[in-house]
C-alpha atoms as a PDB file:
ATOM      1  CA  UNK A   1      10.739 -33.634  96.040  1.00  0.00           C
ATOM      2  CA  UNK A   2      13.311 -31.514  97.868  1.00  0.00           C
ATOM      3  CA  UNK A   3      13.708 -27.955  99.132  1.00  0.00           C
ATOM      4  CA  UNK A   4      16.487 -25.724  98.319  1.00  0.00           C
ATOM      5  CA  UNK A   5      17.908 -22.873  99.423  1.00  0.00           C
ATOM      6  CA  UNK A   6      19.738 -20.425  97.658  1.00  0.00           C
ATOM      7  CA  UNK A   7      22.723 -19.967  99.527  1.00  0.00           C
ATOM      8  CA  UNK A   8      23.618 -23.905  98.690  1.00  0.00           C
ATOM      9  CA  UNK A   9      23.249 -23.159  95.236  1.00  0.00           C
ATOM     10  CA  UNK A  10      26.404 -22.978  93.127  1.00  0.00           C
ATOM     11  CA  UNK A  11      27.050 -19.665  91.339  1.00  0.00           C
ATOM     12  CA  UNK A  12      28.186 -19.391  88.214  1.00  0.00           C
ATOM     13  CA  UNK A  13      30.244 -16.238  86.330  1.00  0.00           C
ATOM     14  CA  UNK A  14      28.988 -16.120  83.109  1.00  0.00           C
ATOM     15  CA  UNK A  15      30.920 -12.907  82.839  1.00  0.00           C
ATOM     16  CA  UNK A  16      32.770 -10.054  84.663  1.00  0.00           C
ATOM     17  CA  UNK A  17      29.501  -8.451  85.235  1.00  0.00           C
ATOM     18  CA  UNK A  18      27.178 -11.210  85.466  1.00  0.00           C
ATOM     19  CA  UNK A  19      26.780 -14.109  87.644  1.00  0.00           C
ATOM     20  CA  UNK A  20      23.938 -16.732  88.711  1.00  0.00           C
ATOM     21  CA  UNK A  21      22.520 -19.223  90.054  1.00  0.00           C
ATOM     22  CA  UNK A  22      20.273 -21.882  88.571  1.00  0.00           C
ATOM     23  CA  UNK A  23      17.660 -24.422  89.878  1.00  0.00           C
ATOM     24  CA  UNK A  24      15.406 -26.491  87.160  1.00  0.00           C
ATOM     25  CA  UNK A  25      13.329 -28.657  87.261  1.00  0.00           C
ATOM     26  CA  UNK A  26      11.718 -31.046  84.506  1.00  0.00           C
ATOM     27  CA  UNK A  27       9.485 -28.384  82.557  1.00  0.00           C
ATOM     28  CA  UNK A  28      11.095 -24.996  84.270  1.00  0.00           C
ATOM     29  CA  UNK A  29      13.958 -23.219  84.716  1.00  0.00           C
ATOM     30  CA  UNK A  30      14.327 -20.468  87.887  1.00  0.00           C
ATOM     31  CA  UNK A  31      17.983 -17.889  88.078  1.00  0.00           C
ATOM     32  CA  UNK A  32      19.058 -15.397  90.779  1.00  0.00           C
ATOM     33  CA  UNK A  33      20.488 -13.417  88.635  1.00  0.00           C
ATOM     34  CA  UNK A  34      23.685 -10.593  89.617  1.00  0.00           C
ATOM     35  CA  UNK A  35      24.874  -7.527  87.393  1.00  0.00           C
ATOM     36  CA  UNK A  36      27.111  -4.864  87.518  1.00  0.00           C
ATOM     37  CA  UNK A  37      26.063  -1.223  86.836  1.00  0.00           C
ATOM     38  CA  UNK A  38      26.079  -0.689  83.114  1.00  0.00           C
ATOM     39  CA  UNK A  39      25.785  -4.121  81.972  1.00  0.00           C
ATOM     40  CA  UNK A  40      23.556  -4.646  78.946  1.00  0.00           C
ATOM     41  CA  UNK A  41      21.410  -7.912  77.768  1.00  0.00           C
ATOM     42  CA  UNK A  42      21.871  -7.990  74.318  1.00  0.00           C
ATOM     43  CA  UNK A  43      18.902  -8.188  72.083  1.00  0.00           C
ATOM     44  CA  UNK A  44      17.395 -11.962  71.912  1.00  0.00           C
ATOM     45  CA  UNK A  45      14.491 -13.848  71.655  1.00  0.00           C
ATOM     46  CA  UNK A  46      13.743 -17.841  72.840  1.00  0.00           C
ATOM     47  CA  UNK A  47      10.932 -19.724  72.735  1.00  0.00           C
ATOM     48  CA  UNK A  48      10.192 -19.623  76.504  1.00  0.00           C
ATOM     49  CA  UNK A  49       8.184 -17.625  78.416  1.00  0.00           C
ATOM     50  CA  UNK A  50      10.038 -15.359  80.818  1.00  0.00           C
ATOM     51  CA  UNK A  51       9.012 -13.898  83.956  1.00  0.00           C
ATOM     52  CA  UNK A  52      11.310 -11.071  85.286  1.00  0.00           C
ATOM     53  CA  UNK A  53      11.168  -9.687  89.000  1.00  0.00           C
ATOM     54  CA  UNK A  54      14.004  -6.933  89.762  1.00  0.00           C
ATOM     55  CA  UNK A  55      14.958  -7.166  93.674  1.00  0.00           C
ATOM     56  CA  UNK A  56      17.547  -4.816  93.754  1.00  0.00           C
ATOM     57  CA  UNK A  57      18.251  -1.739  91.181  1.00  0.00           C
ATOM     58  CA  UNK A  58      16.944  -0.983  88.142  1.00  0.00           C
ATOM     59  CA  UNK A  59      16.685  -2.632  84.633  1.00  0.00           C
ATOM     60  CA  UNK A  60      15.682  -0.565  81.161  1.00  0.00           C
ATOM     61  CA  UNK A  61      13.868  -3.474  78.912  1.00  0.00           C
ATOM     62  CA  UNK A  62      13.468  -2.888  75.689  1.00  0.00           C
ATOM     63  CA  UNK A  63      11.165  -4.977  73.161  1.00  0.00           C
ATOM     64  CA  UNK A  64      11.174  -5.356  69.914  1.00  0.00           C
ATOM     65  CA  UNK A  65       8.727  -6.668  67.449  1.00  0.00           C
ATOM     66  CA  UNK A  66       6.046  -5.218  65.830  1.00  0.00           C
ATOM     67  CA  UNK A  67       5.466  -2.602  68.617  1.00  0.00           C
ATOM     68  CA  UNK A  68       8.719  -1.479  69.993  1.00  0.00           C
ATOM     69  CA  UNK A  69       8.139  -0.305  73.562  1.00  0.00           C
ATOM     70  CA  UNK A  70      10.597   0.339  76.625  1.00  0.00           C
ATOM     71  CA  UNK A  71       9.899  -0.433  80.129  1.00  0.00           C
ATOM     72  CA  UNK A  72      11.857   0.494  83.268  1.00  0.00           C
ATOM     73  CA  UNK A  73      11.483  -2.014  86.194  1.00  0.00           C
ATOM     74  CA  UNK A  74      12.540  -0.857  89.655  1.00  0.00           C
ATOM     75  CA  UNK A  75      12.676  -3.156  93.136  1.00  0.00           C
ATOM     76  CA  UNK A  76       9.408  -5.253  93.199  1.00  0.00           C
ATOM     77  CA  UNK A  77       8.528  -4.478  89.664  1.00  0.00           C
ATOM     78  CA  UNK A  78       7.633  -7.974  87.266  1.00  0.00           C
ATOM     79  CA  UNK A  79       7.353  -8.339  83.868  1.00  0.00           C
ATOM     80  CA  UNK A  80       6.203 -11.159  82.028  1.00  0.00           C
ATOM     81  CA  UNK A  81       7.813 -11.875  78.039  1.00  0.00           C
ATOM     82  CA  UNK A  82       6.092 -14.105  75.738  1.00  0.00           C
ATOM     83  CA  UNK A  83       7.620 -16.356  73.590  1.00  0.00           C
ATOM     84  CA  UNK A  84       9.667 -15.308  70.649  1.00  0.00           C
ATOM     85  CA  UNK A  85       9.634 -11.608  71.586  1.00  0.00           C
ATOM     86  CA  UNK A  86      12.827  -9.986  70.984  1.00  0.00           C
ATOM     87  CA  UNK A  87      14.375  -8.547  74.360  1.00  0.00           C
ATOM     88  CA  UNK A  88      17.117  -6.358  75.519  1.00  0.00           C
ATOM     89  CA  UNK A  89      17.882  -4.668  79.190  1.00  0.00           C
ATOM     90  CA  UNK A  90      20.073  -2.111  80.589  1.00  0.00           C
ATOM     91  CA  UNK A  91      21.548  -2.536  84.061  1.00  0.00           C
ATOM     92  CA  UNK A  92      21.190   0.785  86.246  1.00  0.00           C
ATOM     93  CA  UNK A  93      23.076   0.509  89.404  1.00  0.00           C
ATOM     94  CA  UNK A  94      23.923  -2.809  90.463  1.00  0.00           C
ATOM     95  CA  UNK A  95      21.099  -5.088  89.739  1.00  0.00           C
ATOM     96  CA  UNK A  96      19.515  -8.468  91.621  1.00  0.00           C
ATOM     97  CA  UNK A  97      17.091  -9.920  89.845  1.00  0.00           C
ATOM     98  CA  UNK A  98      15.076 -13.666  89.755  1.00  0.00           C
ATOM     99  CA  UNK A  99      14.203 -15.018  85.743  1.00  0.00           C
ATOM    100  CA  UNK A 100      11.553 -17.981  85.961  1.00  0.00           C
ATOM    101  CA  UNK A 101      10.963 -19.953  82.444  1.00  0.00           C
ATOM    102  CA  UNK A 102       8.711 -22.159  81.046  1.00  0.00           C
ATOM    103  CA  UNK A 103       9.837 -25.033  79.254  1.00  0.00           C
ATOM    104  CA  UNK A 104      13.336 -24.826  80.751  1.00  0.00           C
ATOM    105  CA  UNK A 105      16.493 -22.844  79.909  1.00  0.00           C
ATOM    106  CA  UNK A 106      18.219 -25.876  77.974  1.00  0.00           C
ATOM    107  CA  UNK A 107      20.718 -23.596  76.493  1.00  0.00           C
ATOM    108  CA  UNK A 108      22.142 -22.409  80.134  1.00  0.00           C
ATOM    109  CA  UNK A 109      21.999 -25.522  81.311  1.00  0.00           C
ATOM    110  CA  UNK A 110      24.164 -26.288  78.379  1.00  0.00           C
ATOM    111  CA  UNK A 111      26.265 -23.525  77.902  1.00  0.00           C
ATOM    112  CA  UNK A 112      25.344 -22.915  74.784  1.00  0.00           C
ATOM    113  CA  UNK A 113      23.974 -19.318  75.793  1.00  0.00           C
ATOM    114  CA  UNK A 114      26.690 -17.340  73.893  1.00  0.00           C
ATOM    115  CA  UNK A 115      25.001 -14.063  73.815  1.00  0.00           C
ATOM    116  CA  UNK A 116      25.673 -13.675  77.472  1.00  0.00           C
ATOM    117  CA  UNK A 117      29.311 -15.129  77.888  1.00  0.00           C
ATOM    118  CA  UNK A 118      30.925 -12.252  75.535  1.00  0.00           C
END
């Protein structure tokens, strides 16, 4: 067991508007997440649960599914996403965010998380 701190934590441009940092562990993945203004999180689904807490600016979600609903999350604002329910978000203002999953994010640690890399 080890602490970590964020600012030793490599970040990674998955795009010109999006950049991270990761830290996982054996059964979870946690991301600091960075946007630009405008940028939009396609519509996707995964298996994990997500928890979403917005720290800086504001992000439009909207979910699909049986129930469509949107949901605007401002500084301090969390939302939790079950598994398998289709997603998208809209970046207002530049946006900070932290992402916590449950089992881990195998396809970012991978790379294989193409709907994000453009």
């Amino acid at each position: 067991m080890n602490s970590i701190n964020w600012q030793d934590v490599e970040l990674e441009v998955v795009n010109e508007s999006m950049k991270r940092q990761i830290v996982t562990g054996e059964t979870m993945t946690v991301a600091k997440i960075y946007f630009e203004d405008g940028f939009v999180v396609p519509m996707h689904s995964h298996h994990n649960e997500q928890i979403t807490q917005v720290v800086k600016g504001q992000m439009r979600f909207e979910f699909g599914g049986d129930e469509p609903k949107e949901l605007l999350l401002n500084p301090g604002d969390v939302v939790v996403i079950p598994p398998n329910l289709p997603h998208a978000a809209t970046c207002i203002g530049p946006v900070e965010e932290i992402d916590m999953w449950s089992p881990r994010r195998d396809d970012w640690l991978d790379g294989s998380d193409a709907y994000l890399r453009g």
